[in-house]
PDB file of N, CA and C in Angstrom:
ATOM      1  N   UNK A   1      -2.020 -11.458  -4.161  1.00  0.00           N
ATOM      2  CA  UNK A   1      -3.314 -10.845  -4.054  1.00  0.00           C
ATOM      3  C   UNK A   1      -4.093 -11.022  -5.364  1.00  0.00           C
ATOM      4  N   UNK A   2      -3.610 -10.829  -6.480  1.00  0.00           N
ATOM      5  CA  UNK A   2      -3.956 -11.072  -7.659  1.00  0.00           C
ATOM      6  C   UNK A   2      -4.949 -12.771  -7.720  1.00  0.00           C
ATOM      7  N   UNK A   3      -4.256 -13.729  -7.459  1.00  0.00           N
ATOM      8  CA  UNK A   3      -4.618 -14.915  -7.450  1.00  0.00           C
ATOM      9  C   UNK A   3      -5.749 -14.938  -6.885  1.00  0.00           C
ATOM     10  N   UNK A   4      -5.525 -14.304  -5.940  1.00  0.00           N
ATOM     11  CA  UNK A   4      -6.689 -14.297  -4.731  1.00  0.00           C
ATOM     12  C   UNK A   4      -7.933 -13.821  -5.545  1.00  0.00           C
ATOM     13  N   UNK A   5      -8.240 -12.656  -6.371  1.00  0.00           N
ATOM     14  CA  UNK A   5      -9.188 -11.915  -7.035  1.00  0.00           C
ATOM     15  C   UNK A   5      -9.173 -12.627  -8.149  1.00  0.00           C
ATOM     16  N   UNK A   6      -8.378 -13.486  -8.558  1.00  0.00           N
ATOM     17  CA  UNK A   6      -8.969 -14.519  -9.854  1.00  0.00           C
ATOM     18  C   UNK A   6      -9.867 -15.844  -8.965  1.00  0.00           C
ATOM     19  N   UNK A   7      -9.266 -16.469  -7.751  1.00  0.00           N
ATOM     20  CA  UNK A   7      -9.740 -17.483  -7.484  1.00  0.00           C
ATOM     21  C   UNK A   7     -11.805 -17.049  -6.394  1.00  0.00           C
ATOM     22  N   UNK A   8     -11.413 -15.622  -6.439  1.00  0.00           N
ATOM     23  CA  UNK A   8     -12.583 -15.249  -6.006  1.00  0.00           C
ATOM     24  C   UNK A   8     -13.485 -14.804  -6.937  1.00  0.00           C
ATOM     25  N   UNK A   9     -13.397 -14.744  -8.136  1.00  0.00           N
ATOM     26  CA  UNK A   9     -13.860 -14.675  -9.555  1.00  0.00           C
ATOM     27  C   UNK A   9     -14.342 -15.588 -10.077  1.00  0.00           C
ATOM     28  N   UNK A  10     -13.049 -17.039 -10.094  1.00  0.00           N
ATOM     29  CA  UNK A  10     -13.826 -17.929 -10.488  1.00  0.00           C
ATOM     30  C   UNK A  10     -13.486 -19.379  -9.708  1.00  0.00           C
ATOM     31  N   UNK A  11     -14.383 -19.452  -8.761  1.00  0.00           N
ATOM     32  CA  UNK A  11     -13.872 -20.298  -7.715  1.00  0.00           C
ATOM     33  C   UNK A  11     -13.475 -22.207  -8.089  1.00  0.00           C
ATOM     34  N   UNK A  12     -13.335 -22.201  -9.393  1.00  0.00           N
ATOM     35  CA  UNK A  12     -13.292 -23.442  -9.920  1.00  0.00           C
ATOM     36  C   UNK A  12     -11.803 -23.626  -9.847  1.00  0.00           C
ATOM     37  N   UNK A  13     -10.823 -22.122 -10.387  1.00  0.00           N
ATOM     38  CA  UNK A  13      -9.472 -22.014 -10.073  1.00  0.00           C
ATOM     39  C   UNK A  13      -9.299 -21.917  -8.371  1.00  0.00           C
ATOM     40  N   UNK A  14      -8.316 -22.319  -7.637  1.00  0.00           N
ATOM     41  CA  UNK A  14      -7.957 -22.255  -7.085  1.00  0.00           C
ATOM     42  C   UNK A  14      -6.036 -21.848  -6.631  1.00  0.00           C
ATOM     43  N   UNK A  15      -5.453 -21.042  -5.589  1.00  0.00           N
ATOM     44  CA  UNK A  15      -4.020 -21.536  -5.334  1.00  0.00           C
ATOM     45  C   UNK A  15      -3.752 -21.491  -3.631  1.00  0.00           C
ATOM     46  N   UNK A  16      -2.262 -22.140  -3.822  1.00  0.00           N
ATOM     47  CA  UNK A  16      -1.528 -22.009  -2.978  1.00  0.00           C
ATOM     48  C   UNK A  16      -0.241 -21.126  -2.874  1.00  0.00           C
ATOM     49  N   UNK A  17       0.014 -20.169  -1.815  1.00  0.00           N
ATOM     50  CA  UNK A  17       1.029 -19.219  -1.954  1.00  0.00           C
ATOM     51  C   UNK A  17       2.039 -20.184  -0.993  1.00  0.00           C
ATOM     52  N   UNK A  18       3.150 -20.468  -1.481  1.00  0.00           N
ATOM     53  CA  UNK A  18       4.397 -21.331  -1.369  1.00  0.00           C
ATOM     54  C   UNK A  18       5.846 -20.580  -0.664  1.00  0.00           C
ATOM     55  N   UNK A  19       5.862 -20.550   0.609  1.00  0.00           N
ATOM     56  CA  UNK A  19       7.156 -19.691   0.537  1.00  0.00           C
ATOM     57  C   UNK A  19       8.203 -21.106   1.198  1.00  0.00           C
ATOM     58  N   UNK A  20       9.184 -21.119   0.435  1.00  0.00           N
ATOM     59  CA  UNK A  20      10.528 -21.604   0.967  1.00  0.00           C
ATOM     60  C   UNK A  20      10.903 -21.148   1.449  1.00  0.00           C
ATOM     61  N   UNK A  21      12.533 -22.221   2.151  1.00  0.00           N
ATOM     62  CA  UNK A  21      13.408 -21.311   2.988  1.00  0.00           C
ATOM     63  C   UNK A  21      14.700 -20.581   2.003  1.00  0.00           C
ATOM     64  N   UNK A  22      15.751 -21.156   2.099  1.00  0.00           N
ATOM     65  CA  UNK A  22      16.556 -20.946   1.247  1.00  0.00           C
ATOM     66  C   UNK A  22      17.019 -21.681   0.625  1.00  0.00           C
ATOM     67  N   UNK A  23      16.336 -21.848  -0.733  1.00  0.00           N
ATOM     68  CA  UNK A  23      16.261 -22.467  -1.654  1.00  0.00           C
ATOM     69  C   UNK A  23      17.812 -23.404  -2.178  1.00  0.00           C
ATOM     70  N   UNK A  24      18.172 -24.753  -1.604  1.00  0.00           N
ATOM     71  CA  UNK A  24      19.107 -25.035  -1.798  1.00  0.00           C
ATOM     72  C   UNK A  24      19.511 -26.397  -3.209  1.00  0.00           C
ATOM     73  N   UNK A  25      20.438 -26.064  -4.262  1.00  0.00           N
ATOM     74  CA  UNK A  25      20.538 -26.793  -5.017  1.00  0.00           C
ATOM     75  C   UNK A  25      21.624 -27.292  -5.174  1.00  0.00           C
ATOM     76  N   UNK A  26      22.393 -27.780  -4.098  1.00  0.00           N
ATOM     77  CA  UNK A  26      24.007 -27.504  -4.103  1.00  0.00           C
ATOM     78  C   UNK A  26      23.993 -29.469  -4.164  1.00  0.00           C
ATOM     79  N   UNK A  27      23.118 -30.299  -3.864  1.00  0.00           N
ATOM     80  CA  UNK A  27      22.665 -31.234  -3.960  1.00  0.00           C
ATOM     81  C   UNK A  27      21.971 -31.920  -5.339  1.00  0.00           C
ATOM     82  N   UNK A  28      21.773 -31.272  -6.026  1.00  0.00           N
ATOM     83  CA  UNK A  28      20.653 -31.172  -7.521  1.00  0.00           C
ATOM     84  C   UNK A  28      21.320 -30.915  -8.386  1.00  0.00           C
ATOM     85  N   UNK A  29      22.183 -32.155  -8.937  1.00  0.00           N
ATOM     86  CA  UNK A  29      23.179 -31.771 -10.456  1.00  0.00           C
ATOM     87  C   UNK A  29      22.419 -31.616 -11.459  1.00  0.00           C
ATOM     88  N   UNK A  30      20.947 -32.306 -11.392  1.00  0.00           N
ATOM     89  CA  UNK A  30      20.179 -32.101 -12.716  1.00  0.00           C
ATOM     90  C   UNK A  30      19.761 -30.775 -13.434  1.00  0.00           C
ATOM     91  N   UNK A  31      19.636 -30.355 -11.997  1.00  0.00           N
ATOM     92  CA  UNK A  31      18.967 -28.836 -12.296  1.00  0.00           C
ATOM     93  C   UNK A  31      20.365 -27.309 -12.765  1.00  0.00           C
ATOM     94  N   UNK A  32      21.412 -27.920 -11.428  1.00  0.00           N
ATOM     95  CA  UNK A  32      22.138 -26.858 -11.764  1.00  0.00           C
ATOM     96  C   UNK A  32      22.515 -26.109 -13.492  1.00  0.00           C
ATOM     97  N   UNK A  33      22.473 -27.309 -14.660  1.00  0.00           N
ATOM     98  CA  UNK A  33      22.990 -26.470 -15.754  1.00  0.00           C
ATOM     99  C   UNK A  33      21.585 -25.585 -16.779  1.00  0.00           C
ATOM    100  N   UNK A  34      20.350 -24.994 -15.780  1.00  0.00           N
ATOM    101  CA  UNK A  34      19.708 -24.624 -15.923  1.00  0.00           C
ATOM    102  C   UNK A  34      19.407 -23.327 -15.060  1.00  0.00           C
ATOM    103  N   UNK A  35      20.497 -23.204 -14.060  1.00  0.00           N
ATOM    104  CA  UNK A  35      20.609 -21.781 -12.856  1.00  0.00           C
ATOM    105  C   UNK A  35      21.267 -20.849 -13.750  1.00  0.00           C
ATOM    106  N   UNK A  36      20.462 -19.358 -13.864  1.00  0.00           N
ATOM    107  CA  UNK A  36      21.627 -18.751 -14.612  1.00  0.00           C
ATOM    108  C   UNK A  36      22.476 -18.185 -13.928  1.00  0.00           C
ATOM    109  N   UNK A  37      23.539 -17.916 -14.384  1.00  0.00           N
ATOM    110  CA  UNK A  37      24.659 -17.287 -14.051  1.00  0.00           C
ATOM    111  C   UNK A  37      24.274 -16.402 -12.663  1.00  0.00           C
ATOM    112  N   UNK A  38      25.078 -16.357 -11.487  1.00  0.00           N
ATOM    113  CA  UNK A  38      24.504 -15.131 -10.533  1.00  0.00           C
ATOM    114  C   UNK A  38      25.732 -14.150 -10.408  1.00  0.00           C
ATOM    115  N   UNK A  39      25.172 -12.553  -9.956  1.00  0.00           N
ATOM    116  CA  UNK A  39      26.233 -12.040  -9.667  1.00  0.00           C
ATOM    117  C   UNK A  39      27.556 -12.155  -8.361  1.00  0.00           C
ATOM    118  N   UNK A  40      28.671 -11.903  -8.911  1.00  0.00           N
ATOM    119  CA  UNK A  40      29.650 -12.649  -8.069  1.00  0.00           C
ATOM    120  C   UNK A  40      29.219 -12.523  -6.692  1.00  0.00           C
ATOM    121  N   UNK A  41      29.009 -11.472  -6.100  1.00  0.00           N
ATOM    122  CA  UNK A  41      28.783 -11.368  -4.821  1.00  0.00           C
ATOM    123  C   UNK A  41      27.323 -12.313  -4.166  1.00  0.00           C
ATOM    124  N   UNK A  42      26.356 -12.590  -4.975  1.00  0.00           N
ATOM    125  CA  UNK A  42      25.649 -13.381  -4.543  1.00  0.00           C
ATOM    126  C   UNK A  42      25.929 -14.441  -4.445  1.00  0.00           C
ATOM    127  N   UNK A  43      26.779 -15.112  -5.462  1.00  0.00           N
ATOM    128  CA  UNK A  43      27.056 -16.656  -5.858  1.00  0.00           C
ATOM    129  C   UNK A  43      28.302 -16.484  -4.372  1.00  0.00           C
ATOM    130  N   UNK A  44      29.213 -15.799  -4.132  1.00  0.00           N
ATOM    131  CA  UNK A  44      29.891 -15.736  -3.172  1.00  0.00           C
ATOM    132  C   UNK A  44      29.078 -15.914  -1.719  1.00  0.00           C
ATOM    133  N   UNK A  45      28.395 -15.239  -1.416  1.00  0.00           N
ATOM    134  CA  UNK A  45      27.446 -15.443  -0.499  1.00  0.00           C
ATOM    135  C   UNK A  45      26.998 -16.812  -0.303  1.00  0.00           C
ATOM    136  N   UNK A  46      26.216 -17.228  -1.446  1.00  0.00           N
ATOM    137  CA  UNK A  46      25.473 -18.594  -1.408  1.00  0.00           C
ATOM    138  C   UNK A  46      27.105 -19.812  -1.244  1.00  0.00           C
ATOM    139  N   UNK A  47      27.517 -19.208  -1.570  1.00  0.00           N
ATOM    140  CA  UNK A  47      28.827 -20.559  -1.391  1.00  0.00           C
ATOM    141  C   UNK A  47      29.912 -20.362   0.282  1.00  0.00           C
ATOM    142  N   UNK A  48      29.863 -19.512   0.652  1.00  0.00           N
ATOM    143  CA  UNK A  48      30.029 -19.311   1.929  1.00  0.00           C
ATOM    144  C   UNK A  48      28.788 -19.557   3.311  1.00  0.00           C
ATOM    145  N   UNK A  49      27.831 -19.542   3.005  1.00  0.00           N
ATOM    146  CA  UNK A  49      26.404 -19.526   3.739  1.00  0.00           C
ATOM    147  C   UNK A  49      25.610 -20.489   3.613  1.00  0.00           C
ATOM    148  N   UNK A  50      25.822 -20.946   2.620  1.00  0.00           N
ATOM    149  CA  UNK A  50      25.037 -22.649   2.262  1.00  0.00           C
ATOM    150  C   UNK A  50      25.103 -24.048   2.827  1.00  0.00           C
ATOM    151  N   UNK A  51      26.655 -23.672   3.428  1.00  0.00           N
ATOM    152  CA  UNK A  51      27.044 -24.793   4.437  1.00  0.00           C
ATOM    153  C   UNK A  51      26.730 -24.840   6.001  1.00  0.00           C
ATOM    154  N   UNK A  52      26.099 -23.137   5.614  1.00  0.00           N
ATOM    155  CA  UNK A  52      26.422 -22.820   7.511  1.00  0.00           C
ATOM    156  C   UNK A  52      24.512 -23.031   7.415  1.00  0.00           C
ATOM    157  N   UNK A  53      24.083 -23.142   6.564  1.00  0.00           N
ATOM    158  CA  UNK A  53      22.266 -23.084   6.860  1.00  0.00           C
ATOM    159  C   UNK A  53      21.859 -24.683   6.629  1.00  0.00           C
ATOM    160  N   UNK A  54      22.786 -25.478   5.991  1.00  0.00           N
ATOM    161  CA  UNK A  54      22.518 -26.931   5.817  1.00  0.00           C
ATOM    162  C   UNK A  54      22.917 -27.902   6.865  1.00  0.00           C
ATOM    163  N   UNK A  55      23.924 -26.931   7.929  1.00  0.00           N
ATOM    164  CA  UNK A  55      24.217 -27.609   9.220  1.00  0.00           C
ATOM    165  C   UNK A  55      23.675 -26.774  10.335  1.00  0.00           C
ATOM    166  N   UNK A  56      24.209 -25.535  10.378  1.00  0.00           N
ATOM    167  CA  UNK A  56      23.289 -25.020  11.322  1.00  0.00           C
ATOM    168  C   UNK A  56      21.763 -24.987  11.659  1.00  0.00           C
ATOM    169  N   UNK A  57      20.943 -24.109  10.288  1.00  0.00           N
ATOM    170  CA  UNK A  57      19.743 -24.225  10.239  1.00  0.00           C
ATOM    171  C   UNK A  57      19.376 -24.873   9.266  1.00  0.00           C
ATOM    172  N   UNK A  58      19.256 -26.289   9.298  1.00  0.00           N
ATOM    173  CA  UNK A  58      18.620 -27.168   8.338  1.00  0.00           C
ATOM    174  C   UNK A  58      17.046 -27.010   8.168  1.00  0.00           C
ATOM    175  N   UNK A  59      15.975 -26.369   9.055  1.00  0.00           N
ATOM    176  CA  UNK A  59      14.814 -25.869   8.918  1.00  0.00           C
ATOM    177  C   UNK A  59      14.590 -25.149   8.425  1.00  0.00           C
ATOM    178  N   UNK A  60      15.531 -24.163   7.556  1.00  0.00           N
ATOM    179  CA  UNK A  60      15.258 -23.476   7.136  1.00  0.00           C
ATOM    180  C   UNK A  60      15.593 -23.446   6.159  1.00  0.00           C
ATOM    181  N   UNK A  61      15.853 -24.591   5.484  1.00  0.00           N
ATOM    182  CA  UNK A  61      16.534 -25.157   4.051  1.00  0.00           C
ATOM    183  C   UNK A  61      15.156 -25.709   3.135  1.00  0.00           C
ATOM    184  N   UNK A  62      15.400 -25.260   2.011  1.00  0.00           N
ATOM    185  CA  UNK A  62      14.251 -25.931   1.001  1.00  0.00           C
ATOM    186  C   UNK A  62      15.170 -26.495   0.169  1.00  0.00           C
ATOM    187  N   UNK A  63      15.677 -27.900   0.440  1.00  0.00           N
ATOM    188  CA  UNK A  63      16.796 -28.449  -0.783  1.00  0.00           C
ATOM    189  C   UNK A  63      15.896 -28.814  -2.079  1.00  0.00           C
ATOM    190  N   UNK A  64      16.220 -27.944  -3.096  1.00  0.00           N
ATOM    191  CA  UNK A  64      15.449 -28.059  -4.603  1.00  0.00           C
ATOM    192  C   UNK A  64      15.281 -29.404  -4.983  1.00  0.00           C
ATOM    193  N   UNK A  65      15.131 -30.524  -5.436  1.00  0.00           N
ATOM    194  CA  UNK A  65      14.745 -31.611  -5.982  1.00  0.00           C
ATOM    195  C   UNK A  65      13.132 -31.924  -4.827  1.00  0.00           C
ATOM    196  N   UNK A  66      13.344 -32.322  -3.624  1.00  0.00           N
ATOM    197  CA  UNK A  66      12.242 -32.285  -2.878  1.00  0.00           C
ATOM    198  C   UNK A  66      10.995 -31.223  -2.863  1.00  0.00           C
ATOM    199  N   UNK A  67      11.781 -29.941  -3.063  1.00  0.00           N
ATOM    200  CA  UNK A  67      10.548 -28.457  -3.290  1.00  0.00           C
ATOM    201  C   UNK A  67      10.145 -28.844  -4.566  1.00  0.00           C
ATOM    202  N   UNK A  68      11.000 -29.253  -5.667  1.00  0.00           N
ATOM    203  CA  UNK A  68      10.209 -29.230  -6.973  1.00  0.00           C
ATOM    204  C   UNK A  68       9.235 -30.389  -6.697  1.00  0.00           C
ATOM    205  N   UNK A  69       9.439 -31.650  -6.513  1.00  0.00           N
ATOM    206  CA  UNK A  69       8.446 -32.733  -6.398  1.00  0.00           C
ATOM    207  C   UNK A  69       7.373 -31.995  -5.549  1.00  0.00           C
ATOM    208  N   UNK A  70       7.533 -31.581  -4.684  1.00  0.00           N
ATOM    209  CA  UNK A  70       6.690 -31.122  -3.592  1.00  0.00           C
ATOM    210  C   UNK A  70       5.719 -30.135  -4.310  1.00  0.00           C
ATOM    211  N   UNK A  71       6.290 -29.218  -4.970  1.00  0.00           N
ATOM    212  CA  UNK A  71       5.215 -28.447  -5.845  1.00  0.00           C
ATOM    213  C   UNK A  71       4.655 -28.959  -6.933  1.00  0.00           C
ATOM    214  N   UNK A  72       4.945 -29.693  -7.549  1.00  0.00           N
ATOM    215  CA  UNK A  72       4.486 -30.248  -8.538  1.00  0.00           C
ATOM    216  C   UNK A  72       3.157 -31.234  -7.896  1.00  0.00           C
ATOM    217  N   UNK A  73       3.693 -31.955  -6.692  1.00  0.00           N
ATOM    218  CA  UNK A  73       2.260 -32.838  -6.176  1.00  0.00           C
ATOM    219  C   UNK A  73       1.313 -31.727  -5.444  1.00  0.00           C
ATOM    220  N   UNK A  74       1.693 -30.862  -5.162  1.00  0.00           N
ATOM    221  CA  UNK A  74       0.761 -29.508  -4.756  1.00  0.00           C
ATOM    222  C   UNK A  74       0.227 -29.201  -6.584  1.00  0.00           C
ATOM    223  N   UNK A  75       0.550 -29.007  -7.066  1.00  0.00           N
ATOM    224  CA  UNK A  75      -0.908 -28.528  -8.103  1.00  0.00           C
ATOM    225  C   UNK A  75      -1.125 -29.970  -8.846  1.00  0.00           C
ATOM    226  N   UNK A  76      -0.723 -31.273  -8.620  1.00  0.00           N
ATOM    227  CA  UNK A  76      -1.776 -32.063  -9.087  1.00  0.00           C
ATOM    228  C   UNK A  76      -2.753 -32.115  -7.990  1.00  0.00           C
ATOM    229  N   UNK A  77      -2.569 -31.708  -7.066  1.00  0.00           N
ATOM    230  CA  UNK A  77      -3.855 -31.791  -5.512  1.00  0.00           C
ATOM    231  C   UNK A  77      -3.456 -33.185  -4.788  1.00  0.00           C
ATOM    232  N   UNK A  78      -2.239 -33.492  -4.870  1.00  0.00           N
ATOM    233  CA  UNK A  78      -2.116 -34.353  -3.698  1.00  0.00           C
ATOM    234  C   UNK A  78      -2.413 -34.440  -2.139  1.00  0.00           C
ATOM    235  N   UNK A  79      -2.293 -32.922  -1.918  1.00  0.00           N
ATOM    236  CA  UNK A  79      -2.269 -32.254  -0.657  1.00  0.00           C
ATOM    237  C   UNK A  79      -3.529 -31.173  -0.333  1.00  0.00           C
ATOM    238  N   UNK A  80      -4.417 -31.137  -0.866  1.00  0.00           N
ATOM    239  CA  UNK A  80      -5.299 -30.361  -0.875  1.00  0.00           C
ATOM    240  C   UNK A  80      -6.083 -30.641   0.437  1.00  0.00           C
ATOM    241  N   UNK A  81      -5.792 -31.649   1.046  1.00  0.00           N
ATOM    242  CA  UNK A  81      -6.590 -31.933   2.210  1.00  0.00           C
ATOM    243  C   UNK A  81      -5.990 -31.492   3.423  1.00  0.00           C
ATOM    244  N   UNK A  82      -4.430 -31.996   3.153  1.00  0.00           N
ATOM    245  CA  UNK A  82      -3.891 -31.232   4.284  1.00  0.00           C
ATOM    246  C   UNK A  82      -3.674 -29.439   4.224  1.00  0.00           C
ATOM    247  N   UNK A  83      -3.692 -28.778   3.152  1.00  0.00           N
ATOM    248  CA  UNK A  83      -3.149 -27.431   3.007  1.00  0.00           C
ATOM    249  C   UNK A  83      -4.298 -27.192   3.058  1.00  0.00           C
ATOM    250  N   UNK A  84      -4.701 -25.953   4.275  1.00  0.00           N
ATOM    251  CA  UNK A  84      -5.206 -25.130   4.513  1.00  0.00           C
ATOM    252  C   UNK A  84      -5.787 -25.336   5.682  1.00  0.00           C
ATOM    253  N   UNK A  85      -5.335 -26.836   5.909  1.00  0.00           N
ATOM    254  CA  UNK A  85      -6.606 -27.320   7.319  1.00  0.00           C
ATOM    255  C   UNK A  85      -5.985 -26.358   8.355  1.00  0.00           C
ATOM    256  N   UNK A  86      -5.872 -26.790   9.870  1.00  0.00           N
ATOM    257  CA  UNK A  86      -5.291 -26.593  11.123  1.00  0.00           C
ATOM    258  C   UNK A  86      -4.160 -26.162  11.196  1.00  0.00           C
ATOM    259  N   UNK A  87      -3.416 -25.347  11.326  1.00  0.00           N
ATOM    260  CA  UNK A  87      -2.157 -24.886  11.642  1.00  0.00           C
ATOM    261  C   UNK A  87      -1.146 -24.300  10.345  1.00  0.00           C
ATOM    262  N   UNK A  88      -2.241 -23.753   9.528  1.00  0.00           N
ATOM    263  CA  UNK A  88      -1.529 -23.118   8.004  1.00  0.00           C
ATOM    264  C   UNK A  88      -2.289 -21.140   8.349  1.00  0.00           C
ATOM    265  N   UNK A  89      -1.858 -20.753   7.882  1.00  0.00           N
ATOM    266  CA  UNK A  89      -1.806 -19.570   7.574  1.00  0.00           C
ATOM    267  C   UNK A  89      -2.456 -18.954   6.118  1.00  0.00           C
ATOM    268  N   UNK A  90      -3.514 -18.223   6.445  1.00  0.00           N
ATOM    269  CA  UNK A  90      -4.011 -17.624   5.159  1.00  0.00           C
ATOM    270  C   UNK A  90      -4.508 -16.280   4.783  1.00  0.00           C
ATOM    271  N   UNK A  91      -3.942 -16.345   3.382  1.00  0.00           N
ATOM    272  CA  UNK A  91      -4.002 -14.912   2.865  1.00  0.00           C
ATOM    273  C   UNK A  91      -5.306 -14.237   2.025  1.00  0.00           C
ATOM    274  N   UNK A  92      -6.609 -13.779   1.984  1.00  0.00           N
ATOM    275  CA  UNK A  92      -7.284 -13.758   1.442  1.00  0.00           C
ATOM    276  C   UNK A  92      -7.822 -14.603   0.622  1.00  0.00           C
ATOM    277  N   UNK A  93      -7.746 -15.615   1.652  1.00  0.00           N
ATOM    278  CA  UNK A  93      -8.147 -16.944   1.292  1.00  0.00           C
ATOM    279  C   UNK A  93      -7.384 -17.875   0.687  1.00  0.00           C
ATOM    280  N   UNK A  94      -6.048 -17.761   0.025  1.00  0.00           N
ATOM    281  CA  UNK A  94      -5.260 -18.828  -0.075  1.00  0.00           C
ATOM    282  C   UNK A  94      -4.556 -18.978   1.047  1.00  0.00           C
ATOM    283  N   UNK A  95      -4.255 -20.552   0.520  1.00  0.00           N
ATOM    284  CA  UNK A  95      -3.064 -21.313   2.056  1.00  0.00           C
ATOM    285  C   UNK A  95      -2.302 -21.087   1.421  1.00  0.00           C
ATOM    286  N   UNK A  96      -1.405 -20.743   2.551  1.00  0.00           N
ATOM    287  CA  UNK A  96       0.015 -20.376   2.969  1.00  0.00           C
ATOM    288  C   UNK A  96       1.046 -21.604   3.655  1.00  0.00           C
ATOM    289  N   UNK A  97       1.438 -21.916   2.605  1.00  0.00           N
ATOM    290  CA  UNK A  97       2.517 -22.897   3.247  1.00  0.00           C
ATOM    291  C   UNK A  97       4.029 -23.182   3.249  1.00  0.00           C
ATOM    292  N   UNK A  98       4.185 -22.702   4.620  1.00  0.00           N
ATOM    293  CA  UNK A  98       5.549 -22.093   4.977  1.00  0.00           C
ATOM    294  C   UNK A  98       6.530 -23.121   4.705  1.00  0.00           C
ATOM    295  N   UNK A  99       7.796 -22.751   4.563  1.00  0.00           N
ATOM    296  CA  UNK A  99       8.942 -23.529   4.523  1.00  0.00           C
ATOM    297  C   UNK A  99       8.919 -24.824   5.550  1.00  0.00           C
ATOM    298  N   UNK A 100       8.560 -24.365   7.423  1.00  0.00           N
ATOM    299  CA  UNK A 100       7.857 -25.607   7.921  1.00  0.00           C
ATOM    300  C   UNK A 100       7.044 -26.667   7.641  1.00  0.00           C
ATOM    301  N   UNK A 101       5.962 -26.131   7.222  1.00  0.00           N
ATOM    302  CA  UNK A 101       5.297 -26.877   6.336  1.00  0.00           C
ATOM    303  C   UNK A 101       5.502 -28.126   5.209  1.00  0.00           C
ATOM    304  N   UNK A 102       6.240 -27.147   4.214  1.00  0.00           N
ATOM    305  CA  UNK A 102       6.358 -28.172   3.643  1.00  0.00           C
ATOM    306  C   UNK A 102       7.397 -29.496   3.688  1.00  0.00           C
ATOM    307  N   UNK A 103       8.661 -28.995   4.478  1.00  0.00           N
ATOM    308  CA  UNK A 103       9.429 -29.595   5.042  1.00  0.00           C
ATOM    309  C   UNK A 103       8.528 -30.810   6.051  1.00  0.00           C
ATOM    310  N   UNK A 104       7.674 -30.458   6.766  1.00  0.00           N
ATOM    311  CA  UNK A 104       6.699 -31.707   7.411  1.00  0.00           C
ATOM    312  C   UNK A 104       5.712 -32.432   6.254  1.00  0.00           C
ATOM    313  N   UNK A 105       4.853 -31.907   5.315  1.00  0.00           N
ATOM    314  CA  UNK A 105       4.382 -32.294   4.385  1.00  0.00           C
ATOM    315  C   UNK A 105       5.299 -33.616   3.988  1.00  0.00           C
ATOM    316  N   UNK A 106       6.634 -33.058   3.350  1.00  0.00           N
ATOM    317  CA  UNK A 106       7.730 -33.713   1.956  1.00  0.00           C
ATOM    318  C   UNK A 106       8.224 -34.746   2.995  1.00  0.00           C
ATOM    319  N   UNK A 107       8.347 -35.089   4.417  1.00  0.00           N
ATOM    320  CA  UNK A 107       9.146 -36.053   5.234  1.00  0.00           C
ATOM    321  C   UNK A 107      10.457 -35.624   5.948  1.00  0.00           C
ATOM    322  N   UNK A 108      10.628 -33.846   5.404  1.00  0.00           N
ATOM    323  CA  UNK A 108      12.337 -33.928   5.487  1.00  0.00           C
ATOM    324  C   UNK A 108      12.278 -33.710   7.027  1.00  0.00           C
ATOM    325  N   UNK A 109      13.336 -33.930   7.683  1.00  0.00           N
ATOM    326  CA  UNK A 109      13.567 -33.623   9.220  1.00  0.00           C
ATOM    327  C   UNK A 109      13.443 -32.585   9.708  1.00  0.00           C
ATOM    328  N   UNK A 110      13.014 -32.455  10.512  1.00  0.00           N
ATOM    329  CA  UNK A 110      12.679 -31.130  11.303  1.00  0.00           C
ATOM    330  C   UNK A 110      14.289 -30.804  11.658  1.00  0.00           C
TER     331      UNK A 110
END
């Protein structure tokens, strides 16, 4: 909401509100020695559940190396044409672009 009352302030700024699915890096050696530490029961979780959402629900996976590129070409404005058009969702005026989304945006498989 905040964003929203800066980009309605000064409409030269603009954003996009970004939600992933579950953010997966189990694929991304570059990044991992930059995750901090999690508590056991979460890191337990994510290592029991990570396999069952990368085969079961792969739609609902944001595998990290693709989300980072993906955001990064979202604020150089690669995508500014497609985000916000037809079939996005918006919040006081920013686009909303769902884990679907960007998963169709980035190429990954439905």
């Amino acid at each position: 909401m905040a964003l929203a009352e800066v980009s309605k302030a000064h409409p030269q700024l603009y954003g996009y509100t970004v939600r992933p699915g579950f953010v997966d890096l189990a694929s991304h050696d570059a990044i991992k020695p930059y995750v901090p530490p999690r508590p056991i029961l979460k890191q337990t979780a994510i290592t029991l559940l990570g396999p069952v959402y990368r085969t079961a629900l792969p739609s609902r996976c944001s595998p990290s190396q693709p989300l980072g590129k993906f955001l990064v070409e979202v604020a150089m404005g690669k995508w500014d044409k497609e985000i916000g058009g037809p079939g996005f969702q918006s919040i006081e005026g920013l686009a909303v672009v769902g884990n679907h989304d960007f998963r169709r945006l980035s190429g990954l498989n439905l």
